[in-house]
Protein backbone atom coordinates (compact mmCIF):
# COMPACT_ATOMS: atom_id res chain seq x y z
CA UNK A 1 108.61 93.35 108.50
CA UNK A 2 105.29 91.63 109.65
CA UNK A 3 103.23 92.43 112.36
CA UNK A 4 103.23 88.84 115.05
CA UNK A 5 99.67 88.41 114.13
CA UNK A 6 100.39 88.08 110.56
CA UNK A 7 103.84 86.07 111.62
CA UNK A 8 101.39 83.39 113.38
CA UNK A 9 99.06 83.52 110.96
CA UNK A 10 101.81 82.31 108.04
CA UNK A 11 103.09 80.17 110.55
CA UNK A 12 99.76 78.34 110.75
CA UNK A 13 99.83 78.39 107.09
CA UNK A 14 103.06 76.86 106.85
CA UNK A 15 102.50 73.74 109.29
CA UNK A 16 99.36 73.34 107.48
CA UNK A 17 100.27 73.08 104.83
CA UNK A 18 103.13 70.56 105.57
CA UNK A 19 100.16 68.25 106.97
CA UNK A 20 100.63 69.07 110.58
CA UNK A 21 97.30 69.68 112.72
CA UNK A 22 97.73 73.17 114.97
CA UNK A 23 96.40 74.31 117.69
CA UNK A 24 95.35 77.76 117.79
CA UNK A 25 95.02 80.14 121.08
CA UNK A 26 92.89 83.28 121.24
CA UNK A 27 92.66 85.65 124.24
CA UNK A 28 88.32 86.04 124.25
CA UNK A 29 88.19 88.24 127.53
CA UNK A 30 90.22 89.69 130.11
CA UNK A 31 89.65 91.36 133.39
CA UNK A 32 92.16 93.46 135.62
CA UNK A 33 95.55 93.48 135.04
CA UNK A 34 95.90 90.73 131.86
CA UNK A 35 99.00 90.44 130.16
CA UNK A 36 98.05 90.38 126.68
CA UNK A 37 95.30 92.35 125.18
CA UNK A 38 92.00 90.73 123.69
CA UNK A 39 93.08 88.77 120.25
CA UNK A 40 96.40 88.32 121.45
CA UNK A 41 97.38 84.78 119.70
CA UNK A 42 99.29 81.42 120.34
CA UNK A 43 99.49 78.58 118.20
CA UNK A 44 101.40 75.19 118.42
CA UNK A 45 102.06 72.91 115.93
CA UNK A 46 102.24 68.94 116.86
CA UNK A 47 106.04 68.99 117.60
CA UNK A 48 105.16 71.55 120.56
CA UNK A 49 106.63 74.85 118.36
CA UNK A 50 104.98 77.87 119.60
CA UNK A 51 104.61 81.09 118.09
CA UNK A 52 103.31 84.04 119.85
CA UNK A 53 101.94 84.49 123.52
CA UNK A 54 99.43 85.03 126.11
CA UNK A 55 101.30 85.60 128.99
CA UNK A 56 105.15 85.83 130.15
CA UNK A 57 105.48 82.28 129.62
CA UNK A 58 103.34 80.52 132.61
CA UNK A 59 99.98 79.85 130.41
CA UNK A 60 102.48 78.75 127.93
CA UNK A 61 103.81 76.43 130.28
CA UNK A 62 100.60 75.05 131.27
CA UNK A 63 99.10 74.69 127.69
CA UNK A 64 102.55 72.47 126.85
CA UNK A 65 101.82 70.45 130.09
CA UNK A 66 98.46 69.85 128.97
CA UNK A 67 99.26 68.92 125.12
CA UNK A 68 102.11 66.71 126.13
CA UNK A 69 99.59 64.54 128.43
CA UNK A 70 96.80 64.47 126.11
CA UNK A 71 94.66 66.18 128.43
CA UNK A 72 93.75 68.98 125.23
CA UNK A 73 92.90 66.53 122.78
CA UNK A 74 90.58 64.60 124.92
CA UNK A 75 88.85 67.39 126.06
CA UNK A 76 88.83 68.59 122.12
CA UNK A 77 87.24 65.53 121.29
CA UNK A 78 84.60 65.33 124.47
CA UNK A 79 83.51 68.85 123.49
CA UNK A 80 83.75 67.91 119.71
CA UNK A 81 84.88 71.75 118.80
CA UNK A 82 86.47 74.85 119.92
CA UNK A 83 86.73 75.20 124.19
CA UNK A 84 87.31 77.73 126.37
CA UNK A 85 89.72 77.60 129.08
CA UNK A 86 89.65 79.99 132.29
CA UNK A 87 92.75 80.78 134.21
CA UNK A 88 93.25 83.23 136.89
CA UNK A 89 89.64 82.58 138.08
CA UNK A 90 90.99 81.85 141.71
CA UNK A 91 94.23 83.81 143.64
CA UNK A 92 95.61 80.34 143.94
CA UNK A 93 95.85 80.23 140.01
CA UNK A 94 96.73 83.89 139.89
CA UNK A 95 99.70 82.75 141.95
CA UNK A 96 100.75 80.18 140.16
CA UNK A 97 100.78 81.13 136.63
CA UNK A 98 101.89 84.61 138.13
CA UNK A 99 98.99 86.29 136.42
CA UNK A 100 98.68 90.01 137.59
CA UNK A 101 96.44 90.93 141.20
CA UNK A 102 92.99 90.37 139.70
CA UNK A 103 93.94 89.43 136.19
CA UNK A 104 91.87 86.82 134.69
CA UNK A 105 92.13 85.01 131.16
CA UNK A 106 89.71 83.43 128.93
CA UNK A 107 91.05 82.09 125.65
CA UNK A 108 89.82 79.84 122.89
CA UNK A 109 91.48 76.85 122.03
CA UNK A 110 91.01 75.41 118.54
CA UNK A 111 92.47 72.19 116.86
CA UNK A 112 93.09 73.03 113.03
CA UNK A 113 93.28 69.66 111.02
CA UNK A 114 95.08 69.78 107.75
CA UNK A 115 92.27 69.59 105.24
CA UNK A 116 92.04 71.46 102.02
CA UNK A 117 89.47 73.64 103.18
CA UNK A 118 91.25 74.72 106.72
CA UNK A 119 94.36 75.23 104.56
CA UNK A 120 92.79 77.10 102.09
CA UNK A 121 91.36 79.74 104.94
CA UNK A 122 94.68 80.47 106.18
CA UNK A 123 96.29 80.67 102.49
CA UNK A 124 93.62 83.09 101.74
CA UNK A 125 94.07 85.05 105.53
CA UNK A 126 98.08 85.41 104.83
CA UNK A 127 96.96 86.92 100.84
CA UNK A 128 94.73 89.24 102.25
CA UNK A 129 97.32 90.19 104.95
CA UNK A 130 100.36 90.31 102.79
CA UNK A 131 98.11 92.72 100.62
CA UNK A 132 97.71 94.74 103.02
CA UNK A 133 93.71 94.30 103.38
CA UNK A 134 91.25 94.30 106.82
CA UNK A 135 90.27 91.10 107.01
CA UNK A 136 88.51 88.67 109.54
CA UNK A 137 88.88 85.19 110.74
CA UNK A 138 85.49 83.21 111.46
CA UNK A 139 85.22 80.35 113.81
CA UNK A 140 82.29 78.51 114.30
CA UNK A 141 82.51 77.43 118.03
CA UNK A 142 79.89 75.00 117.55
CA UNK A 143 81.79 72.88 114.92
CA UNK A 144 85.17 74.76 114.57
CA UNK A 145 84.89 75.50 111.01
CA UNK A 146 87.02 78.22 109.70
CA UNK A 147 86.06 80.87 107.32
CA UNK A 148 87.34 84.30 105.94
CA UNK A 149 85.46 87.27 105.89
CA UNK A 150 87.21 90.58 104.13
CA UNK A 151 86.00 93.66 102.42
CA UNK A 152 86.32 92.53 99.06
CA UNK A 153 83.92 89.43 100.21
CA UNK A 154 81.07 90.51 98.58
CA UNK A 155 78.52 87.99 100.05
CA UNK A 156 79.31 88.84 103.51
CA UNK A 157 79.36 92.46 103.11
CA UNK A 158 76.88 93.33 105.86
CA UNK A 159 79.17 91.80 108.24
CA UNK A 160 82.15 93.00 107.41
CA UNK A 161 80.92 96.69 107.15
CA UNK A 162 79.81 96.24 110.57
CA UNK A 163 82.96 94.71 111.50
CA UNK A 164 84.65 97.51 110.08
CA UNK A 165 82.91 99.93 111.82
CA UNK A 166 83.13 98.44 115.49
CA UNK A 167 87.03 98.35 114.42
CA UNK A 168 87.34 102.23 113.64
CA UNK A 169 85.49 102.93 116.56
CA UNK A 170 88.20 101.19 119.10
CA UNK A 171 86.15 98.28 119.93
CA UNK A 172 87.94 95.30 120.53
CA UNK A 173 89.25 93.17 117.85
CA UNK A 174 87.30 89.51 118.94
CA UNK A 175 83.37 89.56 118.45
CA UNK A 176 81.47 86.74 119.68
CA UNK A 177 77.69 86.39 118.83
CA UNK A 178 75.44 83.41 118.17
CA UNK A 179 78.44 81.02 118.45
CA UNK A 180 80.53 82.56 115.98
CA UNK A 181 83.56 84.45 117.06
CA UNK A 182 85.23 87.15 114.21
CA UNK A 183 88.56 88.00 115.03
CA UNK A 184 89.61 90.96 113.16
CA UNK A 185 93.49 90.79 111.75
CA UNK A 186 95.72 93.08 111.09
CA UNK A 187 98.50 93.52 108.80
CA UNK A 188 101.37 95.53 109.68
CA UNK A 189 101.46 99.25 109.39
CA UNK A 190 103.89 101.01 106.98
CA UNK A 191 105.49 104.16 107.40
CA UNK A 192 106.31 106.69 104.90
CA UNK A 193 108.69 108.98 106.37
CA UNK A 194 109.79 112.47 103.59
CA UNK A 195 113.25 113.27 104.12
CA UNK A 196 116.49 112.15 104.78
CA UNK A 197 117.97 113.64 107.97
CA UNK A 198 118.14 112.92 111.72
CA UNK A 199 114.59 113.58 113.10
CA UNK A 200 113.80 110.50 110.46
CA UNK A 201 116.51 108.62 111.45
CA UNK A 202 115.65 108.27 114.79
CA UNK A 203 111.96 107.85 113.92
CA UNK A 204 112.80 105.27 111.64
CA UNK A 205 114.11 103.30 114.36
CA UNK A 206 111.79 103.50 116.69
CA UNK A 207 109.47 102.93 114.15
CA UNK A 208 110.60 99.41 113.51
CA UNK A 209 111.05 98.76 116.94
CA UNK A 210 107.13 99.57 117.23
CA UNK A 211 106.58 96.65 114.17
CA UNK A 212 106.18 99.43 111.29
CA UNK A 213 107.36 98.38 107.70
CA UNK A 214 109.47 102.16 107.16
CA UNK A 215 110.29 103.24 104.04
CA UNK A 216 112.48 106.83 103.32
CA UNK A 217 111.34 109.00 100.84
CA UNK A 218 113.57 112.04 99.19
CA UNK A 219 114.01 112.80 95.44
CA UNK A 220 116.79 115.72 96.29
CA UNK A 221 120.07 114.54 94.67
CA UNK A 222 122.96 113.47 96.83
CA UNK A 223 120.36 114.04 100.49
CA UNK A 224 120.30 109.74 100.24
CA UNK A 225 123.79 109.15 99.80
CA UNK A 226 124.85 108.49 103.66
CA UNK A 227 121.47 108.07 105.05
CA UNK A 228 121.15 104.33 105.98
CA UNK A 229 119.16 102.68 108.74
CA UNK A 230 118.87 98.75 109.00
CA UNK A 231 115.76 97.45 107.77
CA UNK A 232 114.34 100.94 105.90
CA UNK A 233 113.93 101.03 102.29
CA UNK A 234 115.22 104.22 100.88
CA UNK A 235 113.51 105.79 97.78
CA UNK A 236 114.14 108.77 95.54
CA UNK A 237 111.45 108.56 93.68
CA UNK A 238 108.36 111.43 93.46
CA UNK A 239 107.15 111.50 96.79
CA UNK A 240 103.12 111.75 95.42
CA UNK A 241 104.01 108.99 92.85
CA UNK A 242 104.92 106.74 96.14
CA UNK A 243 102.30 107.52 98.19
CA UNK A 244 99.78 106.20 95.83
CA UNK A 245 101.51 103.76 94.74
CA UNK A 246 102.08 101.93 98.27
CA UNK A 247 100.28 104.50 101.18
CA UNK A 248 96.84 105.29 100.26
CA UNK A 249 95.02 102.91 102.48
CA UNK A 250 93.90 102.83 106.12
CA UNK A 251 97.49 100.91 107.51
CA UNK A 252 99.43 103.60 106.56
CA UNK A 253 101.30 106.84 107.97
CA UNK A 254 102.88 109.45 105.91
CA UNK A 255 105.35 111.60 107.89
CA UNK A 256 106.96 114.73 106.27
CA UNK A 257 110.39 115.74 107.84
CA UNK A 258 112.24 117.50 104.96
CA UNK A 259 111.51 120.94 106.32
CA UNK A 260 111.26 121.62 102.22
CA UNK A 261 107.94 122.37 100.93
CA UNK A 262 110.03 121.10 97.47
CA UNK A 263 109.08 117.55 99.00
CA UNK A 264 106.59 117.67 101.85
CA UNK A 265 104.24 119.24 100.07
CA UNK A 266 104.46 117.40 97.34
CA UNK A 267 103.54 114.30 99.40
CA UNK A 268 101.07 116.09 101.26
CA UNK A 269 98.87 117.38 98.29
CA UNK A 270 98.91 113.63 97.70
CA UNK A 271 98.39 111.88 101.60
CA UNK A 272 95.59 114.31 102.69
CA UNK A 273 93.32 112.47 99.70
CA UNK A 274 93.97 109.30 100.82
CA UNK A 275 92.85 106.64 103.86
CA UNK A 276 95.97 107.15 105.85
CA UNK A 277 95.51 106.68 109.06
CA UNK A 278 97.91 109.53 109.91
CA UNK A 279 99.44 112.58 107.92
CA UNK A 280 101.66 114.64 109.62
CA UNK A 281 104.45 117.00 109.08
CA UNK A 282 107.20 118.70 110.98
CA UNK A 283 107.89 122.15 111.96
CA UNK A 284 106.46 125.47 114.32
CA UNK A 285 103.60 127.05 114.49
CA UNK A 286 104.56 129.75 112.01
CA UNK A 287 105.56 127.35 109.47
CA UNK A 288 102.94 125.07 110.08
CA UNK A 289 100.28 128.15 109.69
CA UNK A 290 102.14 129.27 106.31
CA UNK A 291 101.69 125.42 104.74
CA UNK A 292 98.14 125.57 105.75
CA UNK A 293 98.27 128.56 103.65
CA UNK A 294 99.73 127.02 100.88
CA UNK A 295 97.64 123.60 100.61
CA UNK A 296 94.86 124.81 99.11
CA UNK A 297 96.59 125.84 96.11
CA UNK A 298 97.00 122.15 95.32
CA UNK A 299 93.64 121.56 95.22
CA UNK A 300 93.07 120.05 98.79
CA UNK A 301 89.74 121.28 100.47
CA UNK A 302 89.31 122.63 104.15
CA UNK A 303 88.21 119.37 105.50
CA UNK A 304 91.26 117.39 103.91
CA UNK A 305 93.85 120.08 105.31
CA UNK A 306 92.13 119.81 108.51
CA UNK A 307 93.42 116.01 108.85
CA UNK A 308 96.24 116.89 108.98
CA UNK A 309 98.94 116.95 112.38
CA UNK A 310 100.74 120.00 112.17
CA UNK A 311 102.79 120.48 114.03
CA UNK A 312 103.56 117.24 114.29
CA UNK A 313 103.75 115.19 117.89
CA UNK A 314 102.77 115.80 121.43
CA UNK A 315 104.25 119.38 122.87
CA UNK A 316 106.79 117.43 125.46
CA UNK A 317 109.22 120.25 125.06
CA UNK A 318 111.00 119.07 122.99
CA UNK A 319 114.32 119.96 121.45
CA UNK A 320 117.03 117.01 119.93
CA UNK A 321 116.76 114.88 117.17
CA UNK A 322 115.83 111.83 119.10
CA UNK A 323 113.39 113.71 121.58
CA UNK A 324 111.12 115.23 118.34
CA UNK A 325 110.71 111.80 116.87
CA UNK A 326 109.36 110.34 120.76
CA UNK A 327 107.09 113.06 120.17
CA UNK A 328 106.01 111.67 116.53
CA UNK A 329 105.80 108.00 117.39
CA UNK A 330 103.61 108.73 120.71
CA UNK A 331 101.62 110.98 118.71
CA UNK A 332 101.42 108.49 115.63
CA UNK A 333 100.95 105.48 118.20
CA UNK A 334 98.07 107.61 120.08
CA UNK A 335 95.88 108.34 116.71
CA UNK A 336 96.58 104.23 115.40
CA UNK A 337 94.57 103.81 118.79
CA UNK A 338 92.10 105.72 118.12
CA UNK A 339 93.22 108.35 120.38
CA UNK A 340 93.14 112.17 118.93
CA UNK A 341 97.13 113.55 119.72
């Protein structure tokens, strides 16, 4: 499972590295109804592959046009860097490229030649994303040189924290300032989910329909033996040995569904110390009053048990399998956004 920003980002890497030039496409701005959010991403190698969008398919169309009659590569070289083209700025546009009423586009073309040192940016990019690790990519838009800026970058640390910070706080993931754009990545977001039965089941699927990398947790013998969903790895191992192992950092969600303090708990004495975005686990009021209870008797402090989503999802009413775990995901999906659930 990747996320599609780090699936265009290794696709960049790959037609670099086979010595093709590539364009890349980055959504800057939007205004009214866009289609794609701000750092949305397109890129094109020079047999006219695409991967990822900016629109249902018209600004695709028109960027194609454009490459296939030279018009981008003239302007490229006229402007000697990075551009920025406009569309939806008139209804006449809007019509065409059937934009939404109002909607309006401004995205970043670059042209990424093949040298070692372009090649090296995106080998490093799809390291730090494979790793799991925040990281940013830096375009000059003077020059269109390419740089990577992470948290373990020591020499860019300022920017980074403060990249880090706008990031937490919901701002949106392209800064532009003095002719440099950052363009925060991210990798995709694993799951951790305690407990083979339906509720995970179904939240396992949705889940990976959402672009999560799921994995099932439960050490209680023979609870694994018919659980399978396509795409989840299933582990039996110590639920607090896997969540540092693989789930201690900020792009990850642990989810306890055993309804066994045997195995939530353990996890949870684990999660609550760690960067997870979200830590959550199933069941009523009453039971979710008695773990509070409980929690501090493995050493977790007031502030870490108050991190934690219990009961777990938004109160929709609730009742079936597959309605409890629409409660998780828009609850889980609502706190990745920065949004309390």
């Amino acid at each position: 499972m990747r996320s599609s920003q780090q699936h265009i980002i290794e696709s960049v890497n790959g037609w670099l590295a086979d010595g093709q030039p590539v364009w890349v496409c980055t959504i800057l701005k939007t205004w009214g109804s866009s289609p794609r959010p701000i750092g949305a991403m397109l890129a094109c190698n020079s047999a006219g592959e695409l991967v990822g969008s900016l629109s249902g398919g018209c600004i695709e169309e028109d960027f194609l046009e454009q490459l296939r009659d030279g018009s981008l590569k003239a302007r490229y070289d006229a402007e000697g860097g990075p551009f920025v083209i406009e569309y939806g700025v008139t209804e006449a546009e809007q019509a065409r490229l059937k934009l939404p009423c109002g909607g309006q586009l401004h995205v970043l073309l670059e042209y990424v030649e093949p040298s070692p040192e372009n090649r090296g940016v995106f080998a490093a990019l799809v390291q730090a994303l494979q790793s799991h690790s925040k990281v940013s990519r830096r375009v000059d838009l003077v020059t269109g040189a390419l740089s990577v800026y992470s948290l373990e970058t020591s020499s860019v640390a300022d920017e980074v924290e403060t990249a880090e910070a706008a990031s937490e706080s919901g701002a949106a993931p392209v800064e532009l300032d003095e002719g440099v754009m950052l363009h925060r990545l991210s990798p995709v977001y694993r799951l951790l989910l305690l407990g083979a039965g339906d509720v995970a089941r179904y939240v396992a699927e949705m889940a990976i329909a959402l672009e999560y990398e799921v994995t099932l947790c439960d050490p209680r013998p023979n609870y694994l033996d018919h659980w399978s969903v396509s795409g989840v790895e299933i582990s039996a191992s110590l639920p607090d040995d896997l969540v540092r192992a693989k789930f201690s950092n900020p792009y990850s969600g642990i989810v306890a569904l055993a309804h066994d303090p045997r195995v939530d708990d353990m996890a949870l004495m684990e999660a609550l110390k760690t960067d997870a975005f979200y830590v959550g686990a199933m069941g009523s009021e009453r039971t979710s009053a008695a773990r509070r209870e409980r929690l501090p008797e493995l050493g977790l402090s007031e502030a870490e048990i108050a991190t934690l989503h219990a009961p777990i999802g938004f109160q929709i009413g609730s009742k079936t399998p597959a309605e409890i775990a629409i409660a998780v995901m828009a609850e889980i999906t609502a706190v990745r956004h920065g949004r309390r659930g």
